[in-house]
Protein backbone atom coordinates (compact mmCIF):
# COMPACT_ATOMS: atom_id res chain seq x y z
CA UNK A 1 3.22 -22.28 -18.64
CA UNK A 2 3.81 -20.61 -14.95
CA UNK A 3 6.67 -21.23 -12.51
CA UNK A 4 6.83 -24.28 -10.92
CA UNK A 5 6.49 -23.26 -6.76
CA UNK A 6 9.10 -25.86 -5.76
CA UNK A 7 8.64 -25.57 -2.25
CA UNK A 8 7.46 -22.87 0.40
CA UNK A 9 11.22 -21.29 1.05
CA UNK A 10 10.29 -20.47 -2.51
CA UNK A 11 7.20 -18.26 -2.43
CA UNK A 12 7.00 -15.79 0.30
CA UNK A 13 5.17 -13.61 2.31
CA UNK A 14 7.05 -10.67 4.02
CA UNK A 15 5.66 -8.86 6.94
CA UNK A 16 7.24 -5.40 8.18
CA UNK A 17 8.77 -4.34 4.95
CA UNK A 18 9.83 -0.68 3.66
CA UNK A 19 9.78 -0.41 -0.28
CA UNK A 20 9.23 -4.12 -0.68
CA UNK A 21 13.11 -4.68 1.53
CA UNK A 22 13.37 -6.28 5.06
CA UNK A 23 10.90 -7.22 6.92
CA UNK A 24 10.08 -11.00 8.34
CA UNK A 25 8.91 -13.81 6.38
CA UNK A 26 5.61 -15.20 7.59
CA UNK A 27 6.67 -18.91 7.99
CA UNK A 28 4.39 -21.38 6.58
CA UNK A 29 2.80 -20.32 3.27
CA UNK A 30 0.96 -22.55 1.46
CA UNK A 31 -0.54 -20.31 -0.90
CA UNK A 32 -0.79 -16.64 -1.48
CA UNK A 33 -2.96 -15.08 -3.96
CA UNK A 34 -2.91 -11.38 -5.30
CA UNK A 35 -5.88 -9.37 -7.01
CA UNK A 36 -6.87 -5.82 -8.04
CA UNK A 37 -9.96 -4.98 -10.15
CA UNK A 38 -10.88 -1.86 -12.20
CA UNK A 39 -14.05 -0.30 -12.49
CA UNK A 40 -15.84 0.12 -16.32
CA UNK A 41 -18.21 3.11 -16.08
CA UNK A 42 -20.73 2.72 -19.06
CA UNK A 43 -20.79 5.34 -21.87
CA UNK A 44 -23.37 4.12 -23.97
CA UNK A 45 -25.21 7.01 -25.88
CA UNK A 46 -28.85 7.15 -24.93
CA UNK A 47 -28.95 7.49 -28.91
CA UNK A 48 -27.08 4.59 -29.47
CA UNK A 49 -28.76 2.19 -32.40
CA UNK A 50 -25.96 -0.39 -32.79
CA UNK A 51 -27.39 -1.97 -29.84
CA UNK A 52 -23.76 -2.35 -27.51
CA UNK A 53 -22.88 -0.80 -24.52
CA UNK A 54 -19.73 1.03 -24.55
CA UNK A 55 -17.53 1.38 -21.07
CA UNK A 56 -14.60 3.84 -19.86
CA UNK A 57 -12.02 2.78 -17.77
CA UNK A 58 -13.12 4.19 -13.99
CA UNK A 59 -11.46 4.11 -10.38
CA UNK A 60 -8.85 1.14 -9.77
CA UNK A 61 -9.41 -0.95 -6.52
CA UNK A 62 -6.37 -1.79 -4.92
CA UNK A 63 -7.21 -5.29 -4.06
CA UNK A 64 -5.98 -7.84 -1.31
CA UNK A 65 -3.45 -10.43 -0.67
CA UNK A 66 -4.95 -13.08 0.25
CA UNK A 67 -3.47 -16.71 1.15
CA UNK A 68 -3.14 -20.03 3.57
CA UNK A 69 -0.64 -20.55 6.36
CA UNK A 70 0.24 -24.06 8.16
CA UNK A 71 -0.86 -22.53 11.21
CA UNK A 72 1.38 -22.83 14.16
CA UNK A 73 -0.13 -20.96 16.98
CA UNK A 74 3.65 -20.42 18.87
CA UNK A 75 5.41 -19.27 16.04
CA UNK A 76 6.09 -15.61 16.36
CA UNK A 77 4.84 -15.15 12.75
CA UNK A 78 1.57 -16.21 13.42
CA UNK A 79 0.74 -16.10 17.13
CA UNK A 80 -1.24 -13.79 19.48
CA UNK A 81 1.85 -11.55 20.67
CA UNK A 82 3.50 -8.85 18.90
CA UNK A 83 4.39 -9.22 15.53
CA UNK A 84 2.12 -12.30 14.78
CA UNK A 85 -1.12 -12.15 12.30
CA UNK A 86 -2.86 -12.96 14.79
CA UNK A 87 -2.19 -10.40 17.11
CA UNK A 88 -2.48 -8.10 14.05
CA UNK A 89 -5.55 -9.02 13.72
CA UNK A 90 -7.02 -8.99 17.22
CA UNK A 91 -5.32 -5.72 18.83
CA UNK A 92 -4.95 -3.40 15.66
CA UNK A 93 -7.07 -0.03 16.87
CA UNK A 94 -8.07 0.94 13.44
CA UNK A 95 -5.73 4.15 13.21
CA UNK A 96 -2.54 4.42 11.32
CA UNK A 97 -0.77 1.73 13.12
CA UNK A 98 -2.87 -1.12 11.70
CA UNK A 99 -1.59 -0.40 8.25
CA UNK A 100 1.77 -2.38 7.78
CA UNK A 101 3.57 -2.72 4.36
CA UNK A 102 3.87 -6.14 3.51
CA UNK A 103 5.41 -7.68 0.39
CA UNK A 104 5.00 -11.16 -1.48
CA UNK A 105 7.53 -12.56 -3.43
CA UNK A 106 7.05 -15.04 -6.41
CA UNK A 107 9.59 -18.25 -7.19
CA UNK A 108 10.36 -16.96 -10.80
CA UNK A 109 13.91 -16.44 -11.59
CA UNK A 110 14.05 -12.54 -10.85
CA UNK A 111 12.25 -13.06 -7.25
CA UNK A 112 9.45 -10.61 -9.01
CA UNK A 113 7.51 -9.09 -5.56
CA UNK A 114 4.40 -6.70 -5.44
CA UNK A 115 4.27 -4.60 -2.11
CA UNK A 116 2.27 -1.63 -0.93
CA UNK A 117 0.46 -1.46 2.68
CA UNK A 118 -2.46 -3.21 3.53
CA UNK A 119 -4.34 -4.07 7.10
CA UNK A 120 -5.11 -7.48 7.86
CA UNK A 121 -9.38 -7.96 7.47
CA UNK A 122 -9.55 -11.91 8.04
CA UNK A 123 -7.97 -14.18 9.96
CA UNK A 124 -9.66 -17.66 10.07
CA UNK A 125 -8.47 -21.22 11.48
CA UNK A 126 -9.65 -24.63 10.48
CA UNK A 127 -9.11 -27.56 11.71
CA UNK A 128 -10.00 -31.17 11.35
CA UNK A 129 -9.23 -34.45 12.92
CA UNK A 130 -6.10 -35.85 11.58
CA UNK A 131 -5.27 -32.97 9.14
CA UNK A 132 -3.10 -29.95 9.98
CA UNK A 133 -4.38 -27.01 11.19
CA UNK A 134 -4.51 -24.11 8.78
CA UNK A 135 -5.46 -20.70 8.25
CA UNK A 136 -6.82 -18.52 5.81
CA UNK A 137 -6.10 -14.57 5.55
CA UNK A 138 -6.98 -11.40 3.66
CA UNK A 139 -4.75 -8.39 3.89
CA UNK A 140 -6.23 -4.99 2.25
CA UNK A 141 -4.27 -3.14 0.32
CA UNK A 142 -5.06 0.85 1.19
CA UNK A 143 -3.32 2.44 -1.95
CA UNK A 144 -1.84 1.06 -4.79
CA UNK A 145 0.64 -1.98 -4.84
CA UNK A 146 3.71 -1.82 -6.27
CA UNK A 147 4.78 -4.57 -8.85
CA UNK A 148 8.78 -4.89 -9.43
């Protein structure tokens, strides 16, 4: 059985880091999810009369970090002003300074993170009458992450 996420000072989301240290905690987490895939490159002999495909190991994607805030549009974390997703999102140029290390820590007992840069490719906000307003993000890692 997985940790038990006690509450959201326990899992975070760091913004801004350097080597997975520093850097802001983006308030609000709800949930944060992290992926990367591999690639199987098929080998299979044209001669092959056992009739199963055989596969190679091939290119690693990076993968995202992906998530949900408790959006608060005024809090510097997540607003449209420097140093907010938001903003992030909205004013990066698409050169270097879009990418931005960020880092997520888990609530296990060793505080286990995985880190590497990424650039932020969604931002979305819902919202519904009488619920709280969240939103949804991707972040794209643009090498490999670092697990520790």
């Amino acid at each position: 059985m997985g940790e038990i996420v006690k509450g959201n000072d326990d899992l975070k989301l760091i913004a801004g880091t350097t080597s997975g240290s520093g850097g802001t905690d983006v308030a609000a987490i709800i949930d944060v999810r992290v992926g990367s895939s591999q690639e199987a490159k098929e080998t299979t002999a044209a001669d092959c009369t056992d009739g199963w495909r055989t596969y190679a190991v091939g290119l690693k994607e990076p993968g995202e970090i992906s998530g949900t805030i408790n959006f608060l549009p005024a809090n510097a974390t997540h607003k449209n002003a420097s140093g907010g997703l938001l903003y992030r999102f909205n004013h990066d140029s698409g050169d270097a300074s879009a990418v931005q290390e960020y880092t997520v820590q888990w609530p296990d007992a060793a505080s286990t993170t995985v880190y590497g840069d990424a650039i932020l490719t969604t931002f979305n906000v819902s919202a519904s009458i009488g619920e709280k307003v969240t939103a949804d993000f991707t972040l794209k890692f643009t090498g490999a992450p670092t697990w520790g």
